[in-house]
N, C-alpha and C. Protein backbone atom coordinates (compact mmCIF):
# COMPACT_ATOMS: atom_id res chain seq x y z
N UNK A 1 1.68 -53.78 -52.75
CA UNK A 1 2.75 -54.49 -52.08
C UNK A 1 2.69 -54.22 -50.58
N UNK A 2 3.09 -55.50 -49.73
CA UNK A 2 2.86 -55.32 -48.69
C UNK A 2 4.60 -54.56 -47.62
N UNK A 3 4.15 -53.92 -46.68
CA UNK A 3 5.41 -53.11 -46.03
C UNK A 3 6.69 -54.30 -46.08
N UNK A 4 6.37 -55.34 -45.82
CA UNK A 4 7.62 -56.26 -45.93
C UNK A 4 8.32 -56.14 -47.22
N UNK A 5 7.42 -56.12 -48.22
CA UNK A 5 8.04 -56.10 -49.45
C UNK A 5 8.58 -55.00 -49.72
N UNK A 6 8.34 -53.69 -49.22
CA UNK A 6 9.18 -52.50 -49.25
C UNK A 6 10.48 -52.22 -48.28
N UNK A 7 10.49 -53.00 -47.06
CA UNK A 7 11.23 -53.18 -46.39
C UNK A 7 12.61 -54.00 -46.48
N UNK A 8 12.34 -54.97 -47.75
CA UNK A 8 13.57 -56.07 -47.59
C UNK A 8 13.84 -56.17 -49.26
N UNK A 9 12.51 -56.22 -50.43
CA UNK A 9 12.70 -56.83 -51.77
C UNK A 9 13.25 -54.97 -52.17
N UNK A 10 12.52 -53.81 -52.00
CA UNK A 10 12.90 -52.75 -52.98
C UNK A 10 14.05 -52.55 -51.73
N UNK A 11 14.09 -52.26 -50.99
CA UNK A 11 15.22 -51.88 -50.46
C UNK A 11 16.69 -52.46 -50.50
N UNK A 12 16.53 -54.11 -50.94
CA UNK A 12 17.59 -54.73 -51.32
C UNK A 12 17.79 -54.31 -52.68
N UNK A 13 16.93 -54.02 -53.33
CA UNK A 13 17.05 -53.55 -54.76
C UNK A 13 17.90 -52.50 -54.88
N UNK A 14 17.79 -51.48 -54.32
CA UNK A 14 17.79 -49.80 -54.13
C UNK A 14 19.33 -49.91 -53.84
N UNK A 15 19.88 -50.42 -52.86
CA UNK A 15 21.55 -50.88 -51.85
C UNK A 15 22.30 -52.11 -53.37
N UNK A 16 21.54 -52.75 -53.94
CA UNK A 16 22.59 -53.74 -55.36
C UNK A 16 22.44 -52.47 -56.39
N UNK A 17 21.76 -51.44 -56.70
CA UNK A 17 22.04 -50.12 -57.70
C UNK A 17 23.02 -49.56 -57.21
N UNK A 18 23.25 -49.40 -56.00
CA UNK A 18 24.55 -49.02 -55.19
C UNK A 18 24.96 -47.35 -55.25
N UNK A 19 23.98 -46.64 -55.91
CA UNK A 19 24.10 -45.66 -56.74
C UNK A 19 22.70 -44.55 -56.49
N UNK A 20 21.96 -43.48 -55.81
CA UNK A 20 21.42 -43.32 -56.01
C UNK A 20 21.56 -41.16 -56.09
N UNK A 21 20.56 -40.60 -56.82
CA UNK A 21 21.40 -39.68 -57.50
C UNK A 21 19.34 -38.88 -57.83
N UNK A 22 19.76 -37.65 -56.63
CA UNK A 22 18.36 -36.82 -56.38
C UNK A 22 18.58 -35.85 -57.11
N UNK A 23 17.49 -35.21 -58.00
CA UNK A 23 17.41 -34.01 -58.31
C UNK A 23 16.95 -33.00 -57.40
N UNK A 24 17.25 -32.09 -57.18
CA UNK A 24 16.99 -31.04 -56.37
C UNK A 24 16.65 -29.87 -57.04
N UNK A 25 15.66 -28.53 -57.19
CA UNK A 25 15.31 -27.79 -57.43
C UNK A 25 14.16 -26.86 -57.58
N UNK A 26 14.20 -26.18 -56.75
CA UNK A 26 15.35 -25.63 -56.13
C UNK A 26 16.00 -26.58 -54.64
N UNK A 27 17.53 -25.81 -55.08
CA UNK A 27 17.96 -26.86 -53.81
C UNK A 27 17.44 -26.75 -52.62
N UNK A 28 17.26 -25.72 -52.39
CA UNK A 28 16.39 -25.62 -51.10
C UNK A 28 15.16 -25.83 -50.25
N UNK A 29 14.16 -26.21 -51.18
CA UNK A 29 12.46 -26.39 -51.34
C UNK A 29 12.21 -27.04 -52.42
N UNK A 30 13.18 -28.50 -52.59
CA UNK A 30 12.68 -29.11 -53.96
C UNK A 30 11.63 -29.52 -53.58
N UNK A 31 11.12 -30.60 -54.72
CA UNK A 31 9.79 -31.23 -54.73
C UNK A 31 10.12 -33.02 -54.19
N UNK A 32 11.41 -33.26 -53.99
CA UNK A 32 11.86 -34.41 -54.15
C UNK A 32 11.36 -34.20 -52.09
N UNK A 33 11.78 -33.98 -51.45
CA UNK A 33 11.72 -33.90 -49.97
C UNK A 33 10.83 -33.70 -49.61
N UNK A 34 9.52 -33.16 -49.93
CA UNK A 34 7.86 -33.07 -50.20
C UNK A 34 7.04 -34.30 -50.46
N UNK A 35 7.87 -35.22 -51.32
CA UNK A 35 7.42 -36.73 -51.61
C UNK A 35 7.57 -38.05 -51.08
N UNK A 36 6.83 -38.58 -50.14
CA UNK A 36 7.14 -40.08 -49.31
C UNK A 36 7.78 -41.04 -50.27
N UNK A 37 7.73 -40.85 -51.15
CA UNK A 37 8.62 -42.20 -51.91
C UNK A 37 10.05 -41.55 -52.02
N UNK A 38 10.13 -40.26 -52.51
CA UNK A 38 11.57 -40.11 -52.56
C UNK A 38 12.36 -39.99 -51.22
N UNK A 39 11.82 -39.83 -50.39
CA UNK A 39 12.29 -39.67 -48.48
C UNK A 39 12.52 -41.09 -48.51
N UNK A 40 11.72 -41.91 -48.90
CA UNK A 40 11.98 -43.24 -48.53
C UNK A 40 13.13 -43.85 -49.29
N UNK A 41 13.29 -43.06 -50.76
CA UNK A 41 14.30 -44.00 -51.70
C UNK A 41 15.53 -43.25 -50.73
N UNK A 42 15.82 -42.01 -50.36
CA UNK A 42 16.88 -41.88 -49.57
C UNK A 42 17.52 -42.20 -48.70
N UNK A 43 16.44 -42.31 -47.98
CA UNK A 43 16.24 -43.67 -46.77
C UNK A 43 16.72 -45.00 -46.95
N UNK A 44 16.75 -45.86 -47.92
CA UNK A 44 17.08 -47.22 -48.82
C UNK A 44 18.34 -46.73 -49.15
N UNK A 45 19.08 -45.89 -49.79
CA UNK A 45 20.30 -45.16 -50.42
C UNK A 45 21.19 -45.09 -48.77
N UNK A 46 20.36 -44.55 -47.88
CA UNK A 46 21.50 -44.31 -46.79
C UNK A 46 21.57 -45.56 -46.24
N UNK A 47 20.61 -46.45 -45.60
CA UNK A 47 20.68 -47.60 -44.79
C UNK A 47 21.56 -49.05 -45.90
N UNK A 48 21.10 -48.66 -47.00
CA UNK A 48 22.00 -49.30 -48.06
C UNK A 48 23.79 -49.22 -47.86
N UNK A 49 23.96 -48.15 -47.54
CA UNK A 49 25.28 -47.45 -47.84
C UNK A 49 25.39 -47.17 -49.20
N UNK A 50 24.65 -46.68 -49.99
CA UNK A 50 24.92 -46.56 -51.07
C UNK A 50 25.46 -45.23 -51.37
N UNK A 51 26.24 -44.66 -52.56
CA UNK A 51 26.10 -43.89 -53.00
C UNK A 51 25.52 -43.14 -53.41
N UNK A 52 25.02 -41.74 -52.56
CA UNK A 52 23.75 -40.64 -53.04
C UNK A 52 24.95 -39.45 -53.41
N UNK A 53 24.07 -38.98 -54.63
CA UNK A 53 24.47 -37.41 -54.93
C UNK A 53 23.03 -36.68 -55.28
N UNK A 54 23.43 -35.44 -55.39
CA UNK A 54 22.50 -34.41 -55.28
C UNK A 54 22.81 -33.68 -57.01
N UNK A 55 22.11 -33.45 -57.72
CA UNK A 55 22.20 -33.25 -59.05
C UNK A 55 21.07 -31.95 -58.85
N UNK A 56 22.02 -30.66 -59.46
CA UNK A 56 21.51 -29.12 -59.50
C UNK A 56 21.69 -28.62 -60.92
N UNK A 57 20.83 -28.26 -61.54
CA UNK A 57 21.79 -26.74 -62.31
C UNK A 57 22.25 -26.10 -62.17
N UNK A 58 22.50 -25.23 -62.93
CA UNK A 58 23.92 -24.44 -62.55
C UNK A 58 23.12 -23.51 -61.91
N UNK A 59 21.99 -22.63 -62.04
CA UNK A 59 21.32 -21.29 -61.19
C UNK A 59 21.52 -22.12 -59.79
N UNK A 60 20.93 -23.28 -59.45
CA UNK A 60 20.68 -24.00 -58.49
C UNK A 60 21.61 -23.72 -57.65
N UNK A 61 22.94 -24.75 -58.50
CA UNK A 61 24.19 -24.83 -57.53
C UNK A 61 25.29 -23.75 -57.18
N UNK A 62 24.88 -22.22 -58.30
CA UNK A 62 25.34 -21.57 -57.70
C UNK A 62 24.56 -21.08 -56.07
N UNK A 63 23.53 -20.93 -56.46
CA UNK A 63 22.33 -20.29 -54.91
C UNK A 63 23.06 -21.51 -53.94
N UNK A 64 23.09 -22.66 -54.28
CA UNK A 64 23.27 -23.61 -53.26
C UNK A 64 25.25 -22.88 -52.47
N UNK A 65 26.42 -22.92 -53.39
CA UNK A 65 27.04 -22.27 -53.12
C UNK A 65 27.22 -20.94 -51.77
N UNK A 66 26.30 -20.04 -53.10
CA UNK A 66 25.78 -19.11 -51.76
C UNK A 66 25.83 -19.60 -50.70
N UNK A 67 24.66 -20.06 -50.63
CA UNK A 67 24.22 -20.60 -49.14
C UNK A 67 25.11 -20.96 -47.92
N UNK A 68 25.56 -21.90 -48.67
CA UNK A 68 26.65 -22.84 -47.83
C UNK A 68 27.97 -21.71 -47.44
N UNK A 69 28.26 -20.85 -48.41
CA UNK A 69 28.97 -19.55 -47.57
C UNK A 69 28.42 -18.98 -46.42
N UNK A 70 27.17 -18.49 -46.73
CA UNK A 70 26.81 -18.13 -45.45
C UNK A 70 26.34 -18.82 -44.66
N UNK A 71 25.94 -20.15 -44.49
CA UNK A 71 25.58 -21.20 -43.22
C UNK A 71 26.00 -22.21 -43.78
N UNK A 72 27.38 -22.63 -43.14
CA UNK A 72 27.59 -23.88 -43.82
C UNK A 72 27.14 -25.01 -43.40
N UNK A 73 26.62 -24.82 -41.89
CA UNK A 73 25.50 -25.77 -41.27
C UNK A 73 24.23 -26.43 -42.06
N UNK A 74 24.60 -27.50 -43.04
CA UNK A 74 23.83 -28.04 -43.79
C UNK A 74 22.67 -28.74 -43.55
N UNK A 75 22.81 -29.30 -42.00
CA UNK A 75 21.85 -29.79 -41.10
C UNK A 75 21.03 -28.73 -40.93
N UNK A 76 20.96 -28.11 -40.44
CA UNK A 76 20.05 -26.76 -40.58
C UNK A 76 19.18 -26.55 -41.96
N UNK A 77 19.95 -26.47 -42.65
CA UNK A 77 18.93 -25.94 -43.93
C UNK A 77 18.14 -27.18 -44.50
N UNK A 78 18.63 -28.32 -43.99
CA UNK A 78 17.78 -29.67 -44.28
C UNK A 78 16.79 -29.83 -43.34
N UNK A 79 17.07 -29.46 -42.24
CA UNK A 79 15.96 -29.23 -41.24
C UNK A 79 14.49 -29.30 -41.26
N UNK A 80 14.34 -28.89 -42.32
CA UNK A 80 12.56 -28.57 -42.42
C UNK A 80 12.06 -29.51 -43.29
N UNK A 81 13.06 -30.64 -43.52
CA UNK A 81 12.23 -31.88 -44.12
C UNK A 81 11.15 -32.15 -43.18
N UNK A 82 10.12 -32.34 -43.66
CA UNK A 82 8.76 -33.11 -42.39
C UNK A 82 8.82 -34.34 -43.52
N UNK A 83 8.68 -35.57 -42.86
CA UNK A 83 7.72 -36.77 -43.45
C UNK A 83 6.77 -36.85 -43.14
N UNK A 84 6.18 -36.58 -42.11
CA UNK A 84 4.94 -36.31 -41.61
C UNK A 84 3.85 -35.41 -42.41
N UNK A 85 4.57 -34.52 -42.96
CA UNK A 85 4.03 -33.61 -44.00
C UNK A 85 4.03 -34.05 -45.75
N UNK A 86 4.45 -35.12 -46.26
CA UNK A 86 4.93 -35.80 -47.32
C UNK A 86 3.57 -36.37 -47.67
N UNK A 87 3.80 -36.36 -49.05
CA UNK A 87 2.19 -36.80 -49.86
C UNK A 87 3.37 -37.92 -50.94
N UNK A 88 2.30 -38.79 -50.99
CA UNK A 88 2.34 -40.11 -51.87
C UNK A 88 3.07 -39.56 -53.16
């Protein structure tokens, strides 16, 4: 498929699901933020306005907890997304 078609047909797709819903795990260094398609489905989810949530287990979301006690600066700990660094 050509970039147009990722740009306007899945991305209109992605914004009418209205709904989109990442696994994370660990929350901190998942595998989902490592992957150009899932950066991109987030990407489609935000420019959409859609609804994103973040889906943990419980070890997960307690550590995630943690965390956010001690830096609740969430921008920060998201920080080290690279896309530049992202494999297919």
């Amino acid at each position: 498929w050509s970039q147009n078609w990722w740009n306007t047909t899945f991305m209109s797709e992605i914004k009418e699901m209205a709904h989109t819903v990442m696994v994370m795990s660990p929350w901190n260094d998942s595998l989902p933020y490592t992957r150009t398609w899932c950066i991109f489905e987030a990407y489609c989810a935000r420019v959409g306005k859609c609804k994103f949530e973040v889906a943990l287990n419980a070890k997960d979301r307690e550590q995630f907890v943690k965390d956010m006690e001690d830096n609740p600066n969430i921008e920060s700990m998201l920080g080290d997304i690279c896309v530049e660094k992202s494999e297919a």
